[in-house]
PDB file of N, CA and C in Angstrom:
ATOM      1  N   UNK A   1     -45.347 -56.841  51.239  1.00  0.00           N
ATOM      2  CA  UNK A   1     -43.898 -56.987  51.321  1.00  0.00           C
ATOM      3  C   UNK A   1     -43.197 -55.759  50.740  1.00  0.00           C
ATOM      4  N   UNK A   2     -44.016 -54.901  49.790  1.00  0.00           N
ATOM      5  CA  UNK A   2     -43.111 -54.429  48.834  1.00  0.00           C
ATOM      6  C   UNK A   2     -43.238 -52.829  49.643  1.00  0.00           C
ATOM      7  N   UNK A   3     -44.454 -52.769  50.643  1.00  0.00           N
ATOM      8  CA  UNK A   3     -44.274 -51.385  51.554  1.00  0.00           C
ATOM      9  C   UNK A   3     -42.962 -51.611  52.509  1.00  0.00           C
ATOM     10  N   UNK A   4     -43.097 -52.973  52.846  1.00  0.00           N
ATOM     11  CA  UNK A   4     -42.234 -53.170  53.952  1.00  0.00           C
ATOM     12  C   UNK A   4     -40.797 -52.503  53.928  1.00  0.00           C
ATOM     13  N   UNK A   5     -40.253 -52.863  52.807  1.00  0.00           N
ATOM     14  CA  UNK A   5     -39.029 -52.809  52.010  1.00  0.00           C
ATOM     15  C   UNK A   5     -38.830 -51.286  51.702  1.00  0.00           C
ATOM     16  N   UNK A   6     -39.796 -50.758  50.687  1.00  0.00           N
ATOM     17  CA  UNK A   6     -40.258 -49.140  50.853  1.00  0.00           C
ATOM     18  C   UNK A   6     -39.606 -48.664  52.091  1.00  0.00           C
ATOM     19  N   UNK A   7     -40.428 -48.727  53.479  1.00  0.00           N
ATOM     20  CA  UNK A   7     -40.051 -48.383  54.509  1.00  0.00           C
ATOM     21  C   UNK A   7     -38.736 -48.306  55.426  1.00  0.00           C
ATOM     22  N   UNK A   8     -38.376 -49.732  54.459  1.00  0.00           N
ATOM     23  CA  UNK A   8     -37.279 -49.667  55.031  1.00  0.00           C
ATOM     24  C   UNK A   8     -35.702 -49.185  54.665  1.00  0.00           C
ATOM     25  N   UNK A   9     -35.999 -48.683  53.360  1.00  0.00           N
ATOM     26  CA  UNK A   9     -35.182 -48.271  52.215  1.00  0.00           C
ATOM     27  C   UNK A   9     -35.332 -46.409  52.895  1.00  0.00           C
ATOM     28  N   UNK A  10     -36.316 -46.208  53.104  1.00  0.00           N
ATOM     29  CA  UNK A  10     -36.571 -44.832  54.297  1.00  0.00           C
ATOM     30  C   UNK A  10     -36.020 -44.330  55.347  1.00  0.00           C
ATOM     31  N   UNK A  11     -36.469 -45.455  55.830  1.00  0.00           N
ATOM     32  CA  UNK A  11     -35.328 -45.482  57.133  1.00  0.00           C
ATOM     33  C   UNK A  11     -34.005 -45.228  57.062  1.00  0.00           C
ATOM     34  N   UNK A  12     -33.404 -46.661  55.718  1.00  0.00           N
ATOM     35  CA  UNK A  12     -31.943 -46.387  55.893  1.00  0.00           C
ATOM     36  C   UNK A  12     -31.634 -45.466  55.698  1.00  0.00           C
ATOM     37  N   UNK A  13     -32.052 -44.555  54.650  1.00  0.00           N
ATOM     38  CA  UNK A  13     -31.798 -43.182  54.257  1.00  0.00           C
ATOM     39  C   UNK A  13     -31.722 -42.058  54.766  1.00  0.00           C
ATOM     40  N   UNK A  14     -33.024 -41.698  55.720  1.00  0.00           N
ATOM     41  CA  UNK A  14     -33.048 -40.591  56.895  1.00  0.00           C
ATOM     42  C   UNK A  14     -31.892 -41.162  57.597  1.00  0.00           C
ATOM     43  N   UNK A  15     -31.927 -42.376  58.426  1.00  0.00           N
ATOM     44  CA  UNK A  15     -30.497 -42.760  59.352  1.00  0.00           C
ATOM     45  C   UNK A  15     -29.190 -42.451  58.679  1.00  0.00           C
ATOM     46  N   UNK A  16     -29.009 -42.537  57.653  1.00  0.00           N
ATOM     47  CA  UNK A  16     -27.764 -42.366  56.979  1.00  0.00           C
ATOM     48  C   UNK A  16     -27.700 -40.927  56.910  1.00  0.00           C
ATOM     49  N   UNK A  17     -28.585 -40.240  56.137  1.00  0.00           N
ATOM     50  CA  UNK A  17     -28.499 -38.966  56.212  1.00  0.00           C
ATOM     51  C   UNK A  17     -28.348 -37.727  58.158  1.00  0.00           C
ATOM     52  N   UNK A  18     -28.583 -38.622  59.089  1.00  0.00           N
ATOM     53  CA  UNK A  18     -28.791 -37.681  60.191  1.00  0.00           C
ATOM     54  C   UNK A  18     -26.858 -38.748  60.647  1.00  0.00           C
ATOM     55  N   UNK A  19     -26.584 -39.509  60.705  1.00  0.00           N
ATOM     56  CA  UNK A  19     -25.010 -40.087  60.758  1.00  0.00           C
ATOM     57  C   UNK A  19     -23.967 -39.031  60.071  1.00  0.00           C
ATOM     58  N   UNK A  20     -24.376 -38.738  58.879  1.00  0.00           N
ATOM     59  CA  UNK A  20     -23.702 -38.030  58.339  1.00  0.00           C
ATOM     60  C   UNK A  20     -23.534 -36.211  58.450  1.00  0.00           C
ATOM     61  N   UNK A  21     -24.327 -35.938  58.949  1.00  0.00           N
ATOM     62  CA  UNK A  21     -24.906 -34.577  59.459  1.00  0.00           C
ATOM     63  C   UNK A  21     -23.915 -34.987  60.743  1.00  0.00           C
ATOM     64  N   UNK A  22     -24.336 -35.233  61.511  1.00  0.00           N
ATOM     65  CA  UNK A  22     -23.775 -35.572  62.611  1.00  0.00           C
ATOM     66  C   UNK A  22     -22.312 -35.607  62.511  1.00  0.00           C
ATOM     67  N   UNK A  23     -21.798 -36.592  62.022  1.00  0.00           N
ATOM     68  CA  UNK A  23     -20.266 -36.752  61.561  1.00  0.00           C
ATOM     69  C   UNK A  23     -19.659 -35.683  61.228  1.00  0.00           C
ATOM     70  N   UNK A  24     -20.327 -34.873  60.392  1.00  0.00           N
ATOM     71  CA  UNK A  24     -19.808 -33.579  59.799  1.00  0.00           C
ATOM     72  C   UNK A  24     -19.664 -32.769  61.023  1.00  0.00           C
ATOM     73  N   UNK A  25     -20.825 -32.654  61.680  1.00  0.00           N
ATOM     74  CA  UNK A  25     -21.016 -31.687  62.787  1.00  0.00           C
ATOM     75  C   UNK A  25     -19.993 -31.354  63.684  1.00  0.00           C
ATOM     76  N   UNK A  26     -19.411 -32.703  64.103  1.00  0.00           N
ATOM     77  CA  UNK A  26     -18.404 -32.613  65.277  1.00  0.00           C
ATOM     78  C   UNK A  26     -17.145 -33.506  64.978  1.00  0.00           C
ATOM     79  N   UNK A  27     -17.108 -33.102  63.509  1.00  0.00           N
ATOM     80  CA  UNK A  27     -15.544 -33.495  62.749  1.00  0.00           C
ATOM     81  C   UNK A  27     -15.004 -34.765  63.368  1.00  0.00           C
ATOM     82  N   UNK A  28     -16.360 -36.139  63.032  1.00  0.00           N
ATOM     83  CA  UNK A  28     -16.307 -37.413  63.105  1.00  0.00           C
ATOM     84  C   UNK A  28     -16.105 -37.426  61.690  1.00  0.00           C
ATOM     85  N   UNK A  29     -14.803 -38.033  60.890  1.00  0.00           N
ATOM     86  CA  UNK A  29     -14.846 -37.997  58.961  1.00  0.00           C
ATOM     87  C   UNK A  29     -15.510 -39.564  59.038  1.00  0.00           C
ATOM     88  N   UNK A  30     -15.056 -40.879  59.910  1.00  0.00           N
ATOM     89  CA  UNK A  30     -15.539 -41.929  59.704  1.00  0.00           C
ATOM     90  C   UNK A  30     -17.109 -42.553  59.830  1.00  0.00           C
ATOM     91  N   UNK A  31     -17.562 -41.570  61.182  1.00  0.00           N
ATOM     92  CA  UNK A  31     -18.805 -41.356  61.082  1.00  0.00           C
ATOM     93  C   UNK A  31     -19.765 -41.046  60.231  1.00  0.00           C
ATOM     94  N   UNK A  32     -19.451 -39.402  59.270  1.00  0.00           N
ATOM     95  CA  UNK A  32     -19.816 -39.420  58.087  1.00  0.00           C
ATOM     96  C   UNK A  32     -19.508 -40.409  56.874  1.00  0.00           C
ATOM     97  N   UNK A  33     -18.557 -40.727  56.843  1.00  0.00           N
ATOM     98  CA  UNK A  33     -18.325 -41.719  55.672  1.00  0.00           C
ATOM     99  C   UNK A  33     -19.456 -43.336  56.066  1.00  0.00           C
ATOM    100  N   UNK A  34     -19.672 -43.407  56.969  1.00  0.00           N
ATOM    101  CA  UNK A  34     -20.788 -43.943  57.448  1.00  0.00           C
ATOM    102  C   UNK A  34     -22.039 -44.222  57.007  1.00  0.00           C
ATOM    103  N   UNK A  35     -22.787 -42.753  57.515  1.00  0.00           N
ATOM    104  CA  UNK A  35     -23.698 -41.978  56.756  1.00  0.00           C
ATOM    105  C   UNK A  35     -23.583 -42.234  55.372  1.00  0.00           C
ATOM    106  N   UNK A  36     -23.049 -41.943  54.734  1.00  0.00           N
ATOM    107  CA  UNK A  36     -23.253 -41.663  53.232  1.00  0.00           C
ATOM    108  C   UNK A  36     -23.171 -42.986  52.835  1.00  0.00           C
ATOM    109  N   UNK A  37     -22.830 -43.985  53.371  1.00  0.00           N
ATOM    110  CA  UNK A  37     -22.787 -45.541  52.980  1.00  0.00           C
ATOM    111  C   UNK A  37     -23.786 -46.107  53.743  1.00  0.00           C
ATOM    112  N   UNK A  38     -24.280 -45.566  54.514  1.00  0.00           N
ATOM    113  CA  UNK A  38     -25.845 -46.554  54.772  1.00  0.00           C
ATOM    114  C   UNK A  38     -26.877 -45.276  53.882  1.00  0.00           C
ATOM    115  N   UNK A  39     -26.939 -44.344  53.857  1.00  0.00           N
ATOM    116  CA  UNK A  39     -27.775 -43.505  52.922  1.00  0.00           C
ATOM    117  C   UNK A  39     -27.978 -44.295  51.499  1.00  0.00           C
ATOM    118  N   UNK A  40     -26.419 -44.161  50.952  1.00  0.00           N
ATOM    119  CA  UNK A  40     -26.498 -44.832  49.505  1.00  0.00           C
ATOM    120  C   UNK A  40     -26.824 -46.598  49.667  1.00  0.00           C
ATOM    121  N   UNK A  41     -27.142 -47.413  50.755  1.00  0.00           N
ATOM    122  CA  UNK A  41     -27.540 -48.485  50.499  1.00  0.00           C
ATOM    123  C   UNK A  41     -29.316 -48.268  50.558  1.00  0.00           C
ATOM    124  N   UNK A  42     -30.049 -47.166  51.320  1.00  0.00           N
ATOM    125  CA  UNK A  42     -30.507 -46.920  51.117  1.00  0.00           C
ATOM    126  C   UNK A  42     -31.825 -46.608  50.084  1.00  0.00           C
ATOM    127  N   UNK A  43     -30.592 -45.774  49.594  1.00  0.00           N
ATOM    128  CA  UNK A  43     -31.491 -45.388  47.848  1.00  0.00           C
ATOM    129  C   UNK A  43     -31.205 -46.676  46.914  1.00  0.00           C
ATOM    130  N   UNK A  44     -30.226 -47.624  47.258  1.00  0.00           N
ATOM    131  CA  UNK A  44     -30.254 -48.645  46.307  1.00  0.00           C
ATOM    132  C   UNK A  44     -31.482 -49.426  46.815  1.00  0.00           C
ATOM    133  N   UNK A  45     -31.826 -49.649  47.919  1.00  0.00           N
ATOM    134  CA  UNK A  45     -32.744 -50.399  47.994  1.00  0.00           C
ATOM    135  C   UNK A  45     -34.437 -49.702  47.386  1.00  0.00           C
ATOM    136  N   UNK A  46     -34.567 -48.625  47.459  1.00  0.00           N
ATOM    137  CA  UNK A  46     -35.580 -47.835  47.683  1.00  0.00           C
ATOM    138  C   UNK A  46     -35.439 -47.938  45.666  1.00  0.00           C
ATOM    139  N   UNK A  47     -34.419 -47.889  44.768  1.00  0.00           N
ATOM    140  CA  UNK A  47     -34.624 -47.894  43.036  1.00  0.00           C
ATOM    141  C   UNK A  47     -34.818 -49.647  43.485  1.00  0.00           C
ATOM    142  N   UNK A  48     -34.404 -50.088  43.560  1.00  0.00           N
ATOM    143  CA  UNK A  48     -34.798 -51.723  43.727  1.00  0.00           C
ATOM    144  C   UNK A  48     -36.583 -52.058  43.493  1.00  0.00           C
ATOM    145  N   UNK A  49     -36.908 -51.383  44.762  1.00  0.00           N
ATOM    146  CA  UNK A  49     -38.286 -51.956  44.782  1.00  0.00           C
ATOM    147  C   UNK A  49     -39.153 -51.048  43.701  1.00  0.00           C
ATOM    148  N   UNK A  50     -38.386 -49.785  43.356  1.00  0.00           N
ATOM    149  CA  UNK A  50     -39.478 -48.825  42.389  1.00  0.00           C
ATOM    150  C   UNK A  50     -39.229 -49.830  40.850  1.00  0.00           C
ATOM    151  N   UNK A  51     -38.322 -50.167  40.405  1.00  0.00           N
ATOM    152  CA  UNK A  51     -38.123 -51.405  39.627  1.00  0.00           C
ATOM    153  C   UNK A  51     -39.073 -52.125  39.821  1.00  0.00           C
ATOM    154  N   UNK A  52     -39.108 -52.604  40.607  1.00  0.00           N
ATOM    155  CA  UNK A  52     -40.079 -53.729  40.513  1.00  0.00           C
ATOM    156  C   UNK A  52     -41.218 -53.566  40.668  1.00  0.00           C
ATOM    157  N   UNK A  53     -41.914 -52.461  41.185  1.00  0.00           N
ATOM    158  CA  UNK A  53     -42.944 -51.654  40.625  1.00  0.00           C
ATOM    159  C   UNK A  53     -43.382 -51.852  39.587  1.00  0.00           C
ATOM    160  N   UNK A  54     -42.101 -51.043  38.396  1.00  0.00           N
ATOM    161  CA  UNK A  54     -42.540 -50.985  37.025  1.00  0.00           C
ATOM    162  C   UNK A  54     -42.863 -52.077  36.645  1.00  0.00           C
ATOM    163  N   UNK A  55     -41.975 -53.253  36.735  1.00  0.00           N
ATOM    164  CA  UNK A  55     -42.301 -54.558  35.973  1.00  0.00           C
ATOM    165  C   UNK A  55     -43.417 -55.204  36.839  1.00  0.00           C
ATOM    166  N   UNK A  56     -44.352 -55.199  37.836  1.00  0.00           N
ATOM    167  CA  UNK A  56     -44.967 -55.527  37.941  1.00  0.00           C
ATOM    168  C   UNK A  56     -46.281 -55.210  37.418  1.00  0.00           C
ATOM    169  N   UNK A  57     -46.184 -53.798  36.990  1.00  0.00           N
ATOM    170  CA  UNK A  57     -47.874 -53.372  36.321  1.00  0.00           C
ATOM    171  C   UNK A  57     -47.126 -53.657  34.379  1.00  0.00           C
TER     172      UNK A  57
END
């Protein structure tokens, strides 16, 4: 479960990060603001599971 989540905390992040590239690119501001809000749900998910990492060992 806990790769799954990993993976998917990855995903959101590259996707967020290429939205936001993008957005920037061709002076979409809502597009980027986008990006950077699925990126940063992202990395919240991705400290989530490294948390629980720690407390699991």
């Amino acid at each position: 479960m806990a790769r799954e989540q990993k993976a998917k905390a990855k995903k959101e992040q590259l996707k967020g990060k290429a939205k936001e590239i993008g957005g920037r690119a061709i002076g979409d501001r809502p597009m980027e603001m986008e990006g950077r809000a699925e990126k940063a749900k992202g990395d919240a998910r991705q400290a989530k599971e490294k948390a629980k990492d720690i407390f699991k060992h």
